[in-house]
C-alpha atoms as a PDB file:
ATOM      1  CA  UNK A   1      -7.835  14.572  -0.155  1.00  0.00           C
ATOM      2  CA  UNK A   2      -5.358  12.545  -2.292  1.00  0.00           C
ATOM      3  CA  UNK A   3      -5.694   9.307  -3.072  1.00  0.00           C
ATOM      4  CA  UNK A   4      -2.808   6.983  -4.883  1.00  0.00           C
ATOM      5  CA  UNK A   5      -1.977   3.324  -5.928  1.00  0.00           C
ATOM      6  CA  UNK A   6       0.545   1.596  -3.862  1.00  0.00           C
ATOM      7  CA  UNK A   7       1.688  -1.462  -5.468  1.00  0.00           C
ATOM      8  CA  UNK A   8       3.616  -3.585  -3.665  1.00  0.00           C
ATOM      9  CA  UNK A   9       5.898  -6.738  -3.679  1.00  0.00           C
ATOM     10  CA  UNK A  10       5.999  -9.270  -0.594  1.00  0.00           C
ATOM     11  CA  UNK A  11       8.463 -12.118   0.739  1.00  0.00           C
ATOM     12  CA  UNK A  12       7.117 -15.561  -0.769  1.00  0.00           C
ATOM     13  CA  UNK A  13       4.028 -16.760   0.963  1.00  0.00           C
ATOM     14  CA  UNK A  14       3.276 -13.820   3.151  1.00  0.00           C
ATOM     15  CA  UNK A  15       0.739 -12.185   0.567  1.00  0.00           C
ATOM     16  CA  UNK A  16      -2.163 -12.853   2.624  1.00  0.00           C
ATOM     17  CA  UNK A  17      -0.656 -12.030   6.115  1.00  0.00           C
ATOM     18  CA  UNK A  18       0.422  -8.344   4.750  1.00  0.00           C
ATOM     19  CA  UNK A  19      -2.743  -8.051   2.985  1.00  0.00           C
ATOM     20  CA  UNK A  20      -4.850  -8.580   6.405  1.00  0.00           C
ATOM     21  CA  UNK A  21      -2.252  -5.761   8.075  1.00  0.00           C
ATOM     22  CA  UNK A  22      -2.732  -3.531   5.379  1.00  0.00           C
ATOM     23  CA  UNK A  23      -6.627  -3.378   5.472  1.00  0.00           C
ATOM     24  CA  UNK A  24      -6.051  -2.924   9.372  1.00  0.00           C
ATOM     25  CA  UNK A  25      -3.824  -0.075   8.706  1.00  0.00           C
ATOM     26  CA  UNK A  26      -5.527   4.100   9.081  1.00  0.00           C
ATOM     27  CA  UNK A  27      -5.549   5.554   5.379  1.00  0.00           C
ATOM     28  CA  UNK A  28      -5.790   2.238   3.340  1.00  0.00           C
ATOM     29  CA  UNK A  29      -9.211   1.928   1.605  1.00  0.00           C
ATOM     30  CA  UNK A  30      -8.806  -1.409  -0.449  1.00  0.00           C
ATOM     31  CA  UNK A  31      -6.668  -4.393  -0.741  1.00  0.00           C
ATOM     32  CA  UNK A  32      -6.307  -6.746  -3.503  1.00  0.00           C
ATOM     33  CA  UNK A  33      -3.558  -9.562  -4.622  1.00  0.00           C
ATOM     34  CA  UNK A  34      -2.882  -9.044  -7.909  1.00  0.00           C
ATOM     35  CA  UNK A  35      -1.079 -10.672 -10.754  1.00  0.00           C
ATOM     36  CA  UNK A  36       2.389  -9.804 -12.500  1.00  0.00           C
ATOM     37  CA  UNK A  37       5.792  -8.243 -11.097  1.00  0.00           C
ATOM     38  CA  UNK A  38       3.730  -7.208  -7.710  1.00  0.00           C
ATOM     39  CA  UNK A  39       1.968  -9.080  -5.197  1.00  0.00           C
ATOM     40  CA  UNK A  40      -0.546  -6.762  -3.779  1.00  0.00           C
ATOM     41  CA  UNK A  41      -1.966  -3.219  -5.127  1.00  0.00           C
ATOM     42  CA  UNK A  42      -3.415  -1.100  -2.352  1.00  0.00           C
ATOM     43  CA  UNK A  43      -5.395   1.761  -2.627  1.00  0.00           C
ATOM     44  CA  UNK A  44      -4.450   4.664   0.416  1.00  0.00           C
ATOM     45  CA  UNK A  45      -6.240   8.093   1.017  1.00  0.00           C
ATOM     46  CA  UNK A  46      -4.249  10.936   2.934  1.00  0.00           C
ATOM     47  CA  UNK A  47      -5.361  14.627   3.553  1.00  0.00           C
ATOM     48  CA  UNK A  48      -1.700  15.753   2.172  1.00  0.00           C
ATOM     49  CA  UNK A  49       1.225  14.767   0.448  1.00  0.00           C
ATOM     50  CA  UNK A  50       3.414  14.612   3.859  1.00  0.00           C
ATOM     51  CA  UNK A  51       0.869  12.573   5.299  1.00  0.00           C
ATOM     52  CA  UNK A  52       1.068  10.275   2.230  1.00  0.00           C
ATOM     53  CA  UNK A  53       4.564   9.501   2.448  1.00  0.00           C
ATOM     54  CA  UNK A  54       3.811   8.904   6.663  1.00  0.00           C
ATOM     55  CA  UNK A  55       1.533   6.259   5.115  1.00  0.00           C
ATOM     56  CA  UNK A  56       3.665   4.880   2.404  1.00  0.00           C
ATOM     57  CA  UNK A  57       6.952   5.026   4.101  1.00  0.00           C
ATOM     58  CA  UNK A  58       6.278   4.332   7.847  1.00  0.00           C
ATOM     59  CA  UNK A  59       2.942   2.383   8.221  1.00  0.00           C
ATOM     60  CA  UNK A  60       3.377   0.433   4.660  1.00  0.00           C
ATOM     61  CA  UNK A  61       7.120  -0.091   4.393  1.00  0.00           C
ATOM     62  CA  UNK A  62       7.418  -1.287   7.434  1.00  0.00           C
ATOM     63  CA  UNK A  63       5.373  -4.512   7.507  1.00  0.00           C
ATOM     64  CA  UNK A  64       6.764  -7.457   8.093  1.00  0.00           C
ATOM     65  CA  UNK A  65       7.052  -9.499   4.946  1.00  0.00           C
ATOM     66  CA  UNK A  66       7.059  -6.108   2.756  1.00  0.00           C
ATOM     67  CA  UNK A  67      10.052  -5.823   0.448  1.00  0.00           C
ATOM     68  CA  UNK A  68       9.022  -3.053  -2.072  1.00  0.00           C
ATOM     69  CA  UNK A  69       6.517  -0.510  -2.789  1.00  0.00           C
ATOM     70  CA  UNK A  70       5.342   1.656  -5.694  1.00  0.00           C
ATOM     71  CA  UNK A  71       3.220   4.460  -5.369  1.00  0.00           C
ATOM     72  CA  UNK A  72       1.197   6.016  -8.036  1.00  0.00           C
ATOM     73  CA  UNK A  73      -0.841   9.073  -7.129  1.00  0.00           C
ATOM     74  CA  UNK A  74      -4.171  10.044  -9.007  1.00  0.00           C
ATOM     75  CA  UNK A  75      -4.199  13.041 -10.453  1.00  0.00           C
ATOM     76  CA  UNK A  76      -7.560  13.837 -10.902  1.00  0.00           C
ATOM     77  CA  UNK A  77     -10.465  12.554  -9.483  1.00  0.00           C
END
């Protein structure tokens, strides 16, 4: 299983709204607005790296209201 960090900036005033679609969303295990450059940091299991970036660049990237994501992958649990 890997797990990563998927920080992520949103248009003004839509924080909440993608962070309700994100914790509806199959791989994401937590949610949280967060302060600094990004908006949101959400943390995503996946069974492999292809079905990461499925995650990352189909289910997350393509919320409304998403404009830019950053993923950071643990390394060792």
């Amino acid at each position: 299983m890997m797990r990563a960090y998927v920080l992520l900036k949103v248009e003004v005033g839509r924080a909440h709204e993608v962070a309700q679609a994100l914790r509806n969303t199959k791989g994401v295990t937590g949610v949280d607005p967060i302060t600094g450059p990004n908006d949101l940091i959400a943390q995503v299991e996946a069974s492999s790296a292809q079905d990461l970036a499925d995650l990352v660049f189909s289910s997350m990237q393509d919320l409304d209201g998403v404009r830019e994501t950053d993923t950071r992958i643990v390394l060792d649990d």
